[in-house]
C-alpha atoms as a PDB file:
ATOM      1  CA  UNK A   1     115.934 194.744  45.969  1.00  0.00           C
ATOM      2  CA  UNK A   2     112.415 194.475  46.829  1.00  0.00           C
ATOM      3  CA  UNK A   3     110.500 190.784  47.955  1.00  0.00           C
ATOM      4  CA  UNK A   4     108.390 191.337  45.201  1.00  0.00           C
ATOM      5  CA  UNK A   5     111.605 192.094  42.450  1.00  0.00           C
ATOM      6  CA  UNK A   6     113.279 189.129  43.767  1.00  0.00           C
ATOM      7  CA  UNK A   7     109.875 187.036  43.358  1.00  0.00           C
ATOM      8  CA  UNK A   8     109.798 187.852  40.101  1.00  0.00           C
ATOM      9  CA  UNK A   9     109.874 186.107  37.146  1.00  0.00           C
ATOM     10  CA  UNK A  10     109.004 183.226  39.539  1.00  0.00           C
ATOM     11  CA  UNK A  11     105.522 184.477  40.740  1.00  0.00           C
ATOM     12  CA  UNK A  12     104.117 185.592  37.395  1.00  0.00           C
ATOM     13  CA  UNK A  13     105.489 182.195  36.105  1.00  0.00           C
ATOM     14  CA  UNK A  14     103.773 180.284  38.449  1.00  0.00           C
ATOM     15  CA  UNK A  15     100.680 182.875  37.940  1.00  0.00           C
ATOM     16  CA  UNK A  16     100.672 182.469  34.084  1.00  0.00           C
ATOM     17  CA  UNK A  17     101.029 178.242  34.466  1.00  0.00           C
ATOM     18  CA  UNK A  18      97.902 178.087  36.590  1.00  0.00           C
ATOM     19  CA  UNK A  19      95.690 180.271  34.332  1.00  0.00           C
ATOM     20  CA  UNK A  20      96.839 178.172  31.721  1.00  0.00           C
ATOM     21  CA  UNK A  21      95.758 175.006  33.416  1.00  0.00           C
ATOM     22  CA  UNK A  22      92.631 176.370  34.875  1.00  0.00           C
ATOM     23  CA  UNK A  23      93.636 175.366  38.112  1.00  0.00           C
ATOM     24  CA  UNK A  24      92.433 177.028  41.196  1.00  0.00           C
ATOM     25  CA  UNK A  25      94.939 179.322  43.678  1.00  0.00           C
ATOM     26  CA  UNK A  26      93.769 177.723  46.617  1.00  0.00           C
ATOM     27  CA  UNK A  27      94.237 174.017  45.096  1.00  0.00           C
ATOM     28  CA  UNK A  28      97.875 175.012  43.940  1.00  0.00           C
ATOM     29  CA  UNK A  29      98.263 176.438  47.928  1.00  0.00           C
ATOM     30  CA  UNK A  30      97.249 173.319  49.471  1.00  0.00           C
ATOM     31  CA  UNK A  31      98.792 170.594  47.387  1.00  0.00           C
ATOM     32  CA  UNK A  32     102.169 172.767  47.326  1.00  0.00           C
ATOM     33  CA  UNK A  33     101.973 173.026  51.491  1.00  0.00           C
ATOM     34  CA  UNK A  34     101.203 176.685  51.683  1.00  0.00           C
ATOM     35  CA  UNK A  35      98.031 178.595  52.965  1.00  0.00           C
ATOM     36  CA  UNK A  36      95.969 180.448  50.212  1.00  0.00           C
ATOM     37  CA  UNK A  37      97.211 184.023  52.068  1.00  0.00           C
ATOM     38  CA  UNK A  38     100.804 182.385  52.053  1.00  0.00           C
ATOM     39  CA  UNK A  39     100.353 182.640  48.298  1.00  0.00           C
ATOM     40  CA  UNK A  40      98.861 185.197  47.974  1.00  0.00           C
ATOM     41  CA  UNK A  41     101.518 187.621  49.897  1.00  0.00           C
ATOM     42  CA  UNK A  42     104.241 185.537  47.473  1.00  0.00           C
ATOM     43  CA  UNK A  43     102.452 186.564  44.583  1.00  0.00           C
ATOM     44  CA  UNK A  44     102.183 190.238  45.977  1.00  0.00           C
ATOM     45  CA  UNK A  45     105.836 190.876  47.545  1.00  0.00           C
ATOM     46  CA  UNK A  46     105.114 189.963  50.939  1.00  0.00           C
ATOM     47  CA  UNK A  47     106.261 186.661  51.300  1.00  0.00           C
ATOM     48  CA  UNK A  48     109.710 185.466  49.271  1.00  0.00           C
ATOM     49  CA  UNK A  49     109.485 182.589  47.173  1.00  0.00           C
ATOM     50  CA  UNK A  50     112.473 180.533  48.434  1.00  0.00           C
ATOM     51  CA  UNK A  51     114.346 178.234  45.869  1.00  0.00           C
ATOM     52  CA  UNK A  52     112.690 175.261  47.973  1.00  0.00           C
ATOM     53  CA  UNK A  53     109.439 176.109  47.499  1.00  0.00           C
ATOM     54  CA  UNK A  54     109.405 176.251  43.235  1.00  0.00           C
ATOM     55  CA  UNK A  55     109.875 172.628  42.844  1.00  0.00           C
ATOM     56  CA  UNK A  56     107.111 172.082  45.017  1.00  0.00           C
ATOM     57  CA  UNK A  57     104.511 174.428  42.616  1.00  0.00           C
ATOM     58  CA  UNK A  58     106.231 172.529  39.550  1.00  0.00           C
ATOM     59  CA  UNK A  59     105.061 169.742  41.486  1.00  0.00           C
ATOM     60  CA  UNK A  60     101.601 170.650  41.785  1.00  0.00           C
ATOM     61  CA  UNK A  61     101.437 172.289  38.141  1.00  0.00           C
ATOM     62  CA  UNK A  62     103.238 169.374  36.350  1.00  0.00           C
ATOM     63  CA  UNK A  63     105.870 171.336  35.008  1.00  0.00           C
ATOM     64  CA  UNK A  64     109.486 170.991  35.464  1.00  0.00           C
ATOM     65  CA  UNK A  65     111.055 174.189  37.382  1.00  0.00           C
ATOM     66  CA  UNK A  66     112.499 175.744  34.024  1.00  0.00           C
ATOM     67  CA  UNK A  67     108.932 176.047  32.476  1.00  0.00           C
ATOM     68  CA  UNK A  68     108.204 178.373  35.613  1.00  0.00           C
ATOM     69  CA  UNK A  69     110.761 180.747  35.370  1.00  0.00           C
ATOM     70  CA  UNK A  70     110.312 180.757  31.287  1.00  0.00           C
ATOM     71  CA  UNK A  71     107.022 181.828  31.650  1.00  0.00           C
ATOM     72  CA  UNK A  72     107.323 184.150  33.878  1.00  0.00           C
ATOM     73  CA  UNK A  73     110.447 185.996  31.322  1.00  0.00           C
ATOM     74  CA  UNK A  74     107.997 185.495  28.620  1.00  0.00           C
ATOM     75  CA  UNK A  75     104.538 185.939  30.208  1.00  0.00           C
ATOM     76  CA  UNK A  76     103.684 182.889  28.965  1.00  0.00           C
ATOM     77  CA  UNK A  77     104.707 179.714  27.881  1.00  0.00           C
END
């Protein structure tokens, strides 16, 4: 299993939740704890998205950890 297979559904989740709230990657980044390129490489497979770090973005996004992964298996909440 790839970074990026075991990233997923989290990262498009988390992807699909800020589009939604018109929120900016780099805001998300910062207020989570993470660099914009830290997010970036999670979002592209080079960084794994650790079960710490998701209630952080929930966090941020002002969602509970379930909405993340649900959008991410649905593409959308």
């Amino acid at each position: 299993m790839t970074i990026a297979e075991a990233n997923e559904p989290i990262a498009t989740g988390i992807k699909v939740i800020i589009a939604e709230t018109g929120l900016k990657n780099l805001h998300v980044a910062k207020k989570a704890g993470f660099t914009p390129q830290e997010l970036s490489d999670m979002f592209n497979g080079r960084r794994l998205i650790k079960a710490c770090d998701i209630p952080k973005f929930a966090h941020v996004l002002g969602v509970k950890t379930d909405d993340i992964y649900a959008a991410g298996r649905k593409g959308g909440r």
